[in-house]
Protein backbone atom coordinates (compact mmCIF):
# COMPACT_ATOMS: atom_id res chain seq x y z
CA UNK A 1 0.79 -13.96 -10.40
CA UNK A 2 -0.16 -10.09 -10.47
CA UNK A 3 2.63 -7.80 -10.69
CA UNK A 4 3.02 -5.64 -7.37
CA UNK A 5 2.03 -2.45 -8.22
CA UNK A 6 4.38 0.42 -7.10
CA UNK A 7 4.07 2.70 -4.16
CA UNK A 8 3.03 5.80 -4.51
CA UNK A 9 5.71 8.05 -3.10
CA UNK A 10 5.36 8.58 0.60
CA UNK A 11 8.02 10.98 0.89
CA UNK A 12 7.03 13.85 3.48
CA UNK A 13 5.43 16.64 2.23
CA UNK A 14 7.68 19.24 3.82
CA UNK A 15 10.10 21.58 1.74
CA UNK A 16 13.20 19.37 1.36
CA UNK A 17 12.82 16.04 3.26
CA UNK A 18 14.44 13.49 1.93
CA UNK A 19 12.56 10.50 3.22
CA UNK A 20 12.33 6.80 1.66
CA UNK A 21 9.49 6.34 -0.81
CA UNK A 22 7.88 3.05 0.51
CA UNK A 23 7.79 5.16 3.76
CA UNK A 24 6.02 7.65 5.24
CA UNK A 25 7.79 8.15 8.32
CA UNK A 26 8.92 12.59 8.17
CA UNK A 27 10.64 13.87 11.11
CA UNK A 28 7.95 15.15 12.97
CA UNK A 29 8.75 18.99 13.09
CA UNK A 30 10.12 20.14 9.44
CA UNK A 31 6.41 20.42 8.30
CA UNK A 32 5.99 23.66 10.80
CA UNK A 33 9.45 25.05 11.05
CA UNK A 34 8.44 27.48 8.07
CA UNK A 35 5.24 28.40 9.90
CA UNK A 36 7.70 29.54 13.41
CA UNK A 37 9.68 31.63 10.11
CA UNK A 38 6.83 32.59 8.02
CA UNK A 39 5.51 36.10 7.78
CA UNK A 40 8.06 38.05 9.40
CA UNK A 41 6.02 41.30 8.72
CA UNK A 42 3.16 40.01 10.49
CA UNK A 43 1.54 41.36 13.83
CA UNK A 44 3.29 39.87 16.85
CA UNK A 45 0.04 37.76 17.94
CA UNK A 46 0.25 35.44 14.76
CA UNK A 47 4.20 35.25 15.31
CA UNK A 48 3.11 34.14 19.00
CA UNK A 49 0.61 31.92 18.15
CA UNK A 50 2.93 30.66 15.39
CA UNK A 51 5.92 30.18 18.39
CA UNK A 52 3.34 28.75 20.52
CA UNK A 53 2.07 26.01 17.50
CA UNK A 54 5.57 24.81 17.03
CA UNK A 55 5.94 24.12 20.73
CA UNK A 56 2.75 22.08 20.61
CA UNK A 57 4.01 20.12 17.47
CA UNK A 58 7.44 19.52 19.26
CA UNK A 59 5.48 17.97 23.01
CA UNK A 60 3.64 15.82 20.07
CA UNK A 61 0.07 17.75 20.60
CA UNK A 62 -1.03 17.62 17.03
CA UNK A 63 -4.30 18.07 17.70
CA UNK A 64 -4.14 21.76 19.96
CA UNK A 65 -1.07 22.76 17.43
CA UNK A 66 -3.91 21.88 14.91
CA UNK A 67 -6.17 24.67 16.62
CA UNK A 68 -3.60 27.20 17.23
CA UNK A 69 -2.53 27.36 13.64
CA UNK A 70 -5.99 27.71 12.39
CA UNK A 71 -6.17 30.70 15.14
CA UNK A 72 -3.50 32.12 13.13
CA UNK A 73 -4.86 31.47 9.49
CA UNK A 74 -7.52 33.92 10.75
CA UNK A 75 -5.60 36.96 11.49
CA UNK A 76 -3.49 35.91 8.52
CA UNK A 77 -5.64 34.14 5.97
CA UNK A 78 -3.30 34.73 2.90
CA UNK A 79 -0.36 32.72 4.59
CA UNK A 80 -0.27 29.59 2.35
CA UNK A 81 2.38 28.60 4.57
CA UNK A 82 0.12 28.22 7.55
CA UNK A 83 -2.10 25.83 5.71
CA UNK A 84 0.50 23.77 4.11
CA UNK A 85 1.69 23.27 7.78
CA UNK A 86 -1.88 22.23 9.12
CA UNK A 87 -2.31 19.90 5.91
CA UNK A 88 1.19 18.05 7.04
CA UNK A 89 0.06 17.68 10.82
CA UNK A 90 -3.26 16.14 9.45
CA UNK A 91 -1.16 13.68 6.96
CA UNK A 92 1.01 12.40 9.88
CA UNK A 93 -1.96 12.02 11.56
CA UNK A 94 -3.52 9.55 8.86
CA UNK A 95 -6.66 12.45 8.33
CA UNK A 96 -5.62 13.09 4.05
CA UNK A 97 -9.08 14.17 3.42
CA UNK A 98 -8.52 17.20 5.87
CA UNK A 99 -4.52 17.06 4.71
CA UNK A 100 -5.64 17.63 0.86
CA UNK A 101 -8.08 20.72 1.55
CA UNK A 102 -5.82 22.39 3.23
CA UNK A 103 -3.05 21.62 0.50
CA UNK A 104 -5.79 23.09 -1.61
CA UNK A 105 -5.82 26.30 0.06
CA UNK A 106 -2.17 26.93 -0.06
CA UNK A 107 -1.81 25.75 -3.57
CA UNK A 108 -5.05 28.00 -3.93
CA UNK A 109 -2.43 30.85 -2.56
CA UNK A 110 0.62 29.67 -3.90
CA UNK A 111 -0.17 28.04 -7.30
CA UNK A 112 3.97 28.18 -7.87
CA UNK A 113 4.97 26.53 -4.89
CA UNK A 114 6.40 23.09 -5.87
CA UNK A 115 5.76 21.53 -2.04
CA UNK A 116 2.46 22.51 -1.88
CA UNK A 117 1.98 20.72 -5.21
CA UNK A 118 3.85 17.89 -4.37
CA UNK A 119 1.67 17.94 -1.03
CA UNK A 120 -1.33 18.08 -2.89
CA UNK A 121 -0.34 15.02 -4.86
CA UNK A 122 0.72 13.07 -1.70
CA UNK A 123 -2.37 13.51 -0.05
CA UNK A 124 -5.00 12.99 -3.10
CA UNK A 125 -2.67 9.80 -3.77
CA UNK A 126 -3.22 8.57 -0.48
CA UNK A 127 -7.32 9.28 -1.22
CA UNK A 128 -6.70 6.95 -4.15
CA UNK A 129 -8.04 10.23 -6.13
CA UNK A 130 -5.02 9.17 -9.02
CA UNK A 131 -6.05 11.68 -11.76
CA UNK A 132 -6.05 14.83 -9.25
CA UNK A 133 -2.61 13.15 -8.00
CA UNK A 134 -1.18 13.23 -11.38
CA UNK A 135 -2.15 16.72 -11.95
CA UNK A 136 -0.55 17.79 -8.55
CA UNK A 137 2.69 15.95 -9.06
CA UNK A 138 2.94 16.94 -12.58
CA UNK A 139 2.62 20.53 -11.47
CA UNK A 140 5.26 20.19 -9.02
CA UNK A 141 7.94 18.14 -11.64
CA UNK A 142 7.14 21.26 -13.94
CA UNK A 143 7.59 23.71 -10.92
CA UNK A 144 10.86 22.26 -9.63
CA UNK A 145 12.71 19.46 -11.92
CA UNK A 146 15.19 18.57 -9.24
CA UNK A 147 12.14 17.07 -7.26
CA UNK A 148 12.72 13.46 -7.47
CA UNK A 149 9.63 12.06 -5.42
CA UNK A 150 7.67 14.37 -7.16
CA UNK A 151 8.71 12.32 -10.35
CA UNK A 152 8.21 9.22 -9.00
CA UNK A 153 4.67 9.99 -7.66
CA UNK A 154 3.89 10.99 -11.00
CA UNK A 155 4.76 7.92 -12.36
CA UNK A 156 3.35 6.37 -9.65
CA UNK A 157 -0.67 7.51 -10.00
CA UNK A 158 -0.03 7.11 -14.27
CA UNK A 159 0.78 3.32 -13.11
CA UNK A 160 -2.27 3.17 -11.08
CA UNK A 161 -4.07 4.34 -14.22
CA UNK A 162 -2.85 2.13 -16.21
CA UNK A 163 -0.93 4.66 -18.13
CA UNK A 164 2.25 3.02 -18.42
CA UNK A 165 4.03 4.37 -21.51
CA UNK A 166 3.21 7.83 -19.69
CA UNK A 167 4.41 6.30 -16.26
CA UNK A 168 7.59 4.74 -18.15
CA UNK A 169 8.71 8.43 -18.93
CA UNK A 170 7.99 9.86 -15.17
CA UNK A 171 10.18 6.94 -13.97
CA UNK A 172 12.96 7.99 -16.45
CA UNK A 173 12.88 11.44 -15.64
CA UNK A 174 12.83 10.63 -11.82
CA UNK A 175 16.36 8.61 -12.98
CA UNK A 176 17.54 11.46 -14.65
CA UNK A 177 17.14 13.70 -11.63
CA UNK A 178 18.86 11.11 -9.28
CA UNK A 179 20.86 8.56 -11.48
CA UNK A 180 21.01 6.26 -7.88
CA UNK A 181 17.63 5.74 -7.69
CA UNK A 182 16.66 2.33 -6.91
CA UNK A 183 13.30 2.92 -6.49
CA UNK A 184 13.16 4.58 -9.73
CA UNK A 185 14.84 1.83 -11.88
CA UNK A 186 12.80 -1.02 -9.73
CA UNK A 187 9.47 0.59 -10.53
CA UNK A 188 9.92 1.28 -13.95
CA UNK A 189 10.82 -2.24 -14.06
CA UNK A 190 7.11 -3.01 -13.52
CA UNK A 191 6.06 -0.55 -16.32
CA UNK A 192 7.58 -2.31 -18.95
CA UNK A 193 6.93 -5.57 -17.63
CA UNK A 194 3.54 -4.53 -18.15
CA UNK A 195 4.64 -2.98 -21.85
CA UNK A 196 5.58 -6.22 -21.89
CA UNK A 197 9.41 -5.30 -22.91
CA UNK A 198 10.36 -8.14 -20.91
CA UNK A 199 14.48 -7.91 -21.13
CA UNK A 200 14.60 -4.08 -20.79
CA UNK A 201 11.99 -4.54 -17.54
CA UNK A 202 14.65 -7.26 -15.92
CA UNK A 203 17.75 -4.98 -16.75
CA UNK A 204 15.85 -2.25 -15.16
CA UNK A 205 14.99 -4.33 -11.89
CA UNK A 206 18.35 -5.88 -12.03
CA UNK A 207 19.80 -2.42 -11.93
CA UNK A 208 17.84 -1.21 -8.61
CA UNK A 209 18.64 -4.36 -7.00
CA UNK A 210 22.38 -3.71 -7.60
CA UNK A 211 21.89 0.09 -6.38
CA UNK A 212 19.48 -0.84 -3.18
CA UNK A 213 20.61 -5.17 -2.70
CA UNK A 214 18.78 -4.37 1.02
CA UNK A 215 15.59 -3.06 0.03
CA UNK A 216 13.14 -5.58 0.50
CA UNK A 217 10.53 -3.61 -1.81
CA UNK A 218 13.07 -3.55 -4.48
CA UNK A 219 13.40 -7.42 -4.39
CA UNK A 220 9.80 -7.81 -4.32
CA UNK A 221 9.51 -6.15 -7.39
CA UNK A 222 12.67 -8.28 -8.97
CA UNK A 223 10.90 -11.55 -8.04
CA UNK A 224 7.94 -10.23 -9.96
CA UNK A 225 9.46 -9.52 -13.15
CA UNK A 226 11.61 -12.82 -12.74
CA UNK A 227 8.41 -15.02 -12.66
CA UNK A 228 7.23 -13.09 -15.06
CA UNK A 229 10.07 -13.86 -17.62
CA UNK A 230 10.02 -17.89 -16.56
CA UNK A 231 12.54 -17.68 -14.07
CA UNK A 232 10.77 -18.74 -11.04
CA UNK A 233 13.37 -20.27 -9.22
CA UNK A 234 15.30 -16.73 -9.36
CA UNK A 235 11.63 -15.53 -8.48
CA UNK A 236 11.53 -17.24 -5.85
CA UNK A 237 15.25 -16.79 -4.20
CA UNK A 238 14.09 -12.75 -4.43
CA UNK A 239 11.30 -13.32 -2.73
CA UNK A 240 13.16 -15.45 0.27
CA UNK A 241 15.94 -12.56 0.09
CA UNK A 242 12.55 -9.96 0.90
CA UNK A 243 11.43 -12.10 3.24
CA UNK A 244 14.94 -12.20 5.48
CA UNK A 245 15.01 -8.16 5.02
CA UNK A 246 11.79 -7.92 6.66
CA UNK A 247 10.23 -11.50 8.53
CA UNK A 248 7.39 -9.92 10.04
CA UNK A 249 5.89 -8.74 6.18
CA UNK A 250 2.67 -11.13 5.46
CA UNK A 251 2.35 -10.08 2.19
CA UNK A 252 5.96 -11.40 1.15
CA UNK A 253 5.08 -14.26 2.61
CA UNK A 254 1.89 -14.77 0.68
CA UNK A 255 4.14 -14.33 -2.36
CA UNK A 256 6.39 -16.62 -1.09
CA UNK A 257 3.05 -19.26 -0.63
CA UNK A 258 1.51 -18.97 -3.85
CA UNK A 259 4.66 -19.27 -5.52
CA UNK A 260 5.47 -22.87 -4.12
CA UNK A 261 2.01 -23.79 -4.20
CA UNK A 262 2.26 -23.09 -8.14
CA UNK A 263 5.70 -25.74 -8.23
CA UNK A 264 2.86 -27.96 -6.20
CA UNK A 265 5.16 -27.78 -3.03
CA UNK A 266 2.45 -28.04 -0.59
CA UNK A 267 4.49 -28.39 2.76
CA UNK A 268 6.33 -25.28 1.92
CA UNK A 269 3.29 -23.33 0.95
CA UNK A 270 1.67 -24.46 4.14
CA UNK A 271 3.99 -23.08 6.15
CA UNK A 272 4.51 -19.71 4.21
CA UNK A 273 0.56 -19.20 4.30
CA UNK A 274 0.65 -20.26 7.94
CA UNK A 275 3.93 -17.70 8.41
CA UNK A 276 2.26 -14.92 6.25
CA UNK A 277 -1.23 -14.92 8.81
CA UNK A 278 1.21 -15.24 11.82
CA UNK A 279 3.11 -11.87 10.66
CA UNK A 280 -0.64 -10.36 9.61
CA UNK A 281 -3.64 -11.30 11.33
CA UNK A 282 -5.88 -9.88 9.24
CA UNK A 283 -4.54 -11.28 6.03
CA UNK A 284 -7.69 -13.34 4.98
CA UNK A 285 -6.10 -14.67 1.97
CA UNK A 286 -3.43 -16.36 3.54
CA UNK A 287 -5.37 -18.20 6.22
CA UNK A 288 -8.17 -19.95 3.27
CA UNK A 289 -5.23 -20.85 0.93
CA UNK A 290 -3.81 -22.19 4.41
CA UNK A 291 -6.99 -24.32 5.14
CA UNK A 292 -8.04 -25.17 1.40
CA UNK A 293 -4.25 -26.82 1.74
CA UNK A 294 -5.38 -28.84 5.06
CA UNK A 295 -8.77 -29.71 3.68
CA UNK A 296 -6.78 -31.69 0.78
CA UNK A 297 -4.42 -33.28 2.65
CA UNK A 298 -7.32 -34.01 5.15
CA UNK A 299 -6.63 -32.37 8.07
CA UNK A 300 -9.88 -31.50 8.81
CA UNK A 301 -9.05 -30.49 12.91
CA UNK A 302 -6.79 -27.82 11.77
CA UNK A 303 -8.23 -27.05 8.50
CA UNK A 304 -11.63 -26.18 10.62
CA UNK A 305 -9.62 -24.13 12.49
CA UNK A 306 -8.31 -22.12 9.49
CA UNK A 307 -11.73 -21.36 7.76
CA UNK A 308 -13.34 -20.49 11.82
CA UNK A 309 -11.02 -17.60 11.65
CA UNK A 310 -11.45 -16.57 8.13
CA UNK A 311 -15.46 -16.50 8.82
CA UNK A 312 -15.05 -13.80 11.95
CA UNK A 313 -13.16 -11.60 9.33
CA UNK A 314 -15.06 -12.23 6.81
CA UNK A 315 -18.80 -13.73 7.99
CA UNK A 316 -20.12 -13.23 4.50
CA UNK A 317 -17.96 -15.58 2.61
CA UNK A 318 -19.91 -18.19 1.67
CA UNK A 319 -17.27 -20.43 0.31
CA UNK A 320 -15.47 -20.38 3.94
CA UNK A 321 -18.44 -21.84 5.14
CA UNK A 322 -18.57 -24.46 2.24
CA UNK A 323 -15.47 -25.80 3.23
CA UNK A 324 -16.11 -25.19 7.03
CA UNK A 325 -18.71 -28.04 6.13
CA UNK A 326 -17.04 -30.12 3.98
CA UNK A 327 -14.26 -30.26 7.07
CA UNK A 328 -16.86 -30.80 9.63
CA UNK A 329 -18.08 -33.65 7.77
CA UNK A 330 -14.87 -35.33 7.26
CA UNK A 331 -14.54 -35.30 11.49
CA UNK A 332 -18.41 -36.82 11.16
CA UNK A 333 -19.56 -33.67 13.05
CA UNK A 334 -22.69 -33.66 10.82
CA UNK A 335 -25.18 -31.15 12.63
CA UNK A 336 -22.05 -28.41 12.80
CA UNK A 337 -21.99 -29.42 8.90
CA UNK A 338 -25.36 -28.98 8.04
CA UNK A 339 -25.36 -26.00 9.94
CA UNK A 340 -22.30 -24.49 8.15
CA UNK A 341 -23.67 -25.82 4.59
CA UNK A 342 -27.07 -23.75 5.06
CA UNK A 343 -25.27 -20.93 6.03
CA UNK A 344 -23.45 -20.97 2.44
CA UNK A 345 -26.54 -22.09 0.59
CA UNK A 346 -27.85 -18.89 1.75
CA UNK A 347 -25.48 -16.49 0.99
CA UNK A 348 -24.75 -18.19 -2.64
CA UNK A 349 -27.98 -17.35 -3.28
CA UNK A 350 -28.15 -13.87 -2.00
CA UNK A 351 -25.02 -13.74 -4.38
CA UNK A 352 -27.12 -15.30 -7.41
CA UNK A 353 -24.24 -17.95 -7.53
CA UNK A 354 -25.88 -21.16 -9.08
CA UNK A 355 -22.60 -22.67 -9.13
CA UNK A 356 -21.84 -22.32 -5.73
CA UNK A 357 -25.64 -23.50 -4.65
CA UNK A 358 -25.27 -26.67 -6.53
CA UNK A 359 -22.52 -27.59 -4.87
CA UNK A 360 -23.01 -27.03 -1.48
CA UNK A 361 -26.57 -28.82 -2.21
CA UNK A 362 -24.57 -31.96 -3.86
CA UNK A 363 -22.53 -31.90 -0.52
CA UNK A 364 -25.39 -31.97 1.60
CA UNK A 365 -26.66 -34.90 -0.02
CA UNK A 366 -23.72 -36.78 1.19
CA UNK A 367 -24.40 -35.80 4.86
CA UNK A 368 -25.26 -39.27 7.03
């Protein structure tokens, strides 16, 4: 099983938020309350254009806040506060492209400022750009030490580079700065599973699970490095404890699936695939294993219904429509069969797959 790969931390960007990591859920006004008290000096229409942004942000009118602040950056263009407060409304807004520009401009101002850095980072993490993230959440660990998330999203984008001795001394930092970090201790868990320093990783996990026993990410991760170690029925139990913290997460249950579909426990996978694309429609993964799991016990009714909904997600995967045929033909619906087995001859071969063309052309032989 892959290891789960740890967030990147979705704390707000705002001067001293303290959100949760997995999260990114800021209260909706802190990222402009230093715009309303920025510039004091300044001329009395970019105070009431400032006063009038705030009241825009508070009705929850991102977009015309959005405008007035730019208004503002005009008659005051070397206020990085302004554009550190138009790059948060455009993170909470899901627009990080937009969000890390204007983090660029007030870093741009304000190279010193450890939020703007840690801002930076946030966004350009969220843009999967890891190496500028790492350089804008080292920047702000440097800047201010006391910044936890900043730590953690340092260690963070070195884990999604791979860089896990560098990662593994991020995470120990961020524990430094807050000793009760179960985030911190879960994560760098992961890092030295994949060091493969397999006792100190499950002491580390162990630890954040005592700290955080209710975070469902945290047992996620502890399930991980328990099947990693051979433990899989304490694997699993963390997993099922995930899984009661938060019932609607498809991805848990996918875990959950592939876990008792590896102790050959087909019922139970069956119904955690069939649980996992209840909780997550568009989880394509579940619903095949879910049908590949019919199609073997030979329940071709419901297995055709499986791979029918996999194909509208995903109309170019030719293996759904393999098996699409090889369950038509075991209901004897041999035209639908044929139909579906051209339809994967073709796009094996688009693929340059001769393994896949050879089979579907051995299955079509069988055809009545």
């Amino acid at each position: 099983m892959t290891a789960t790969i740890p967030s990147i931390a979705y704390a707000s960007p705002c001067p001293q938020t303290k959100t949760e990591i997995k999260s990114y859920t800021p209260p909706l006004n802190c990222g402009v309350k230093l715009l309303a008290q920025a510039n004091q000096a300044a001329n009395s229409n970019v105070n009431k254009l400032l006063q009038q942004g705030r009241e825009l942000v508070d009705a929850g009118n991102y977009q015309q806040a959005i405008a007035i602040y730019q208004q503002a950056a005009r008659l005051d263009p070397k206020n990085a506060q302004i554009y550190s407060g138009i790059a948060y409304l455009q993170a909470i807004q899901g627009d990080f492209q937009a969000a890390a520009q204007f983090y660029q401009q007030a870093v741009t101002l304000d190279p010193h400022n450890a939020d703007f850095q840690y801002g930076l980072g946030y966004t350009m993490a969220k843009l999967q750009n890891y190496q500028a993230a790492t350089e804008a959440y080292r920047r702000a660990s440097l800047l201010d030490r006391s910044k936890t998330n900043a730590h953690l999203g340092l260690a963070a984008s070195l884990f999604r580079q791979e860089k896990y001795n560098e990662a593994l001394i991020a995470y120990q930092v961020a524990i430094k700065s807050d000793p009760n970090n179960a985030e911190a201790y879960a994560s760098m868990g992961l890092a030295l599973l994949r060091l493969k320093r397999f006792p100190e990783a499950l002491q580390a996990i162990q630890q954040g699970s005592q700290l955080s026993p209710r975070d469902a990410g945290v047992q996620i991760k502890l399930g991980t490095v328990l099947l990693a170690t051979g433990d899989n029925r304490g694997g699993l139990a963390a997993f099922e404890v995930a899984s009661r913290l938060e019932p609607r997460n498809g991805d848990i249950q996918l875990q959950i699936a592939e876990i008792l579909k590896a102790q050959n426990n087909l019922k139970g996978a069956l119904d955690a695939y069939q649980r996992a694309a209840y909780a997550n429609p568009d989880l394509v993964a579940a619903r095949f294993a879910a049908g590949d799991i019919l199609l073997e016990q030979q329940d071709y009714l419901e297995a055709i219904i499986m791979y029918r909904q996999v194909i509208r997600k995903t109309p170019d995967n030719a293996d759904a429509h393999y098996k699409m045929g090889l369950a038509l033909h075991g209901r004897k619906r041999e035209s639908e069969a044929l139909k579906s087995f051209k339809t994967a001859l073709k796009l094996f071969q688009e693929q340059n797959n001769d393994e896949g063309e050879k089979k579907v052309e051995d299955a079509m032989k069988k055809l009545d």
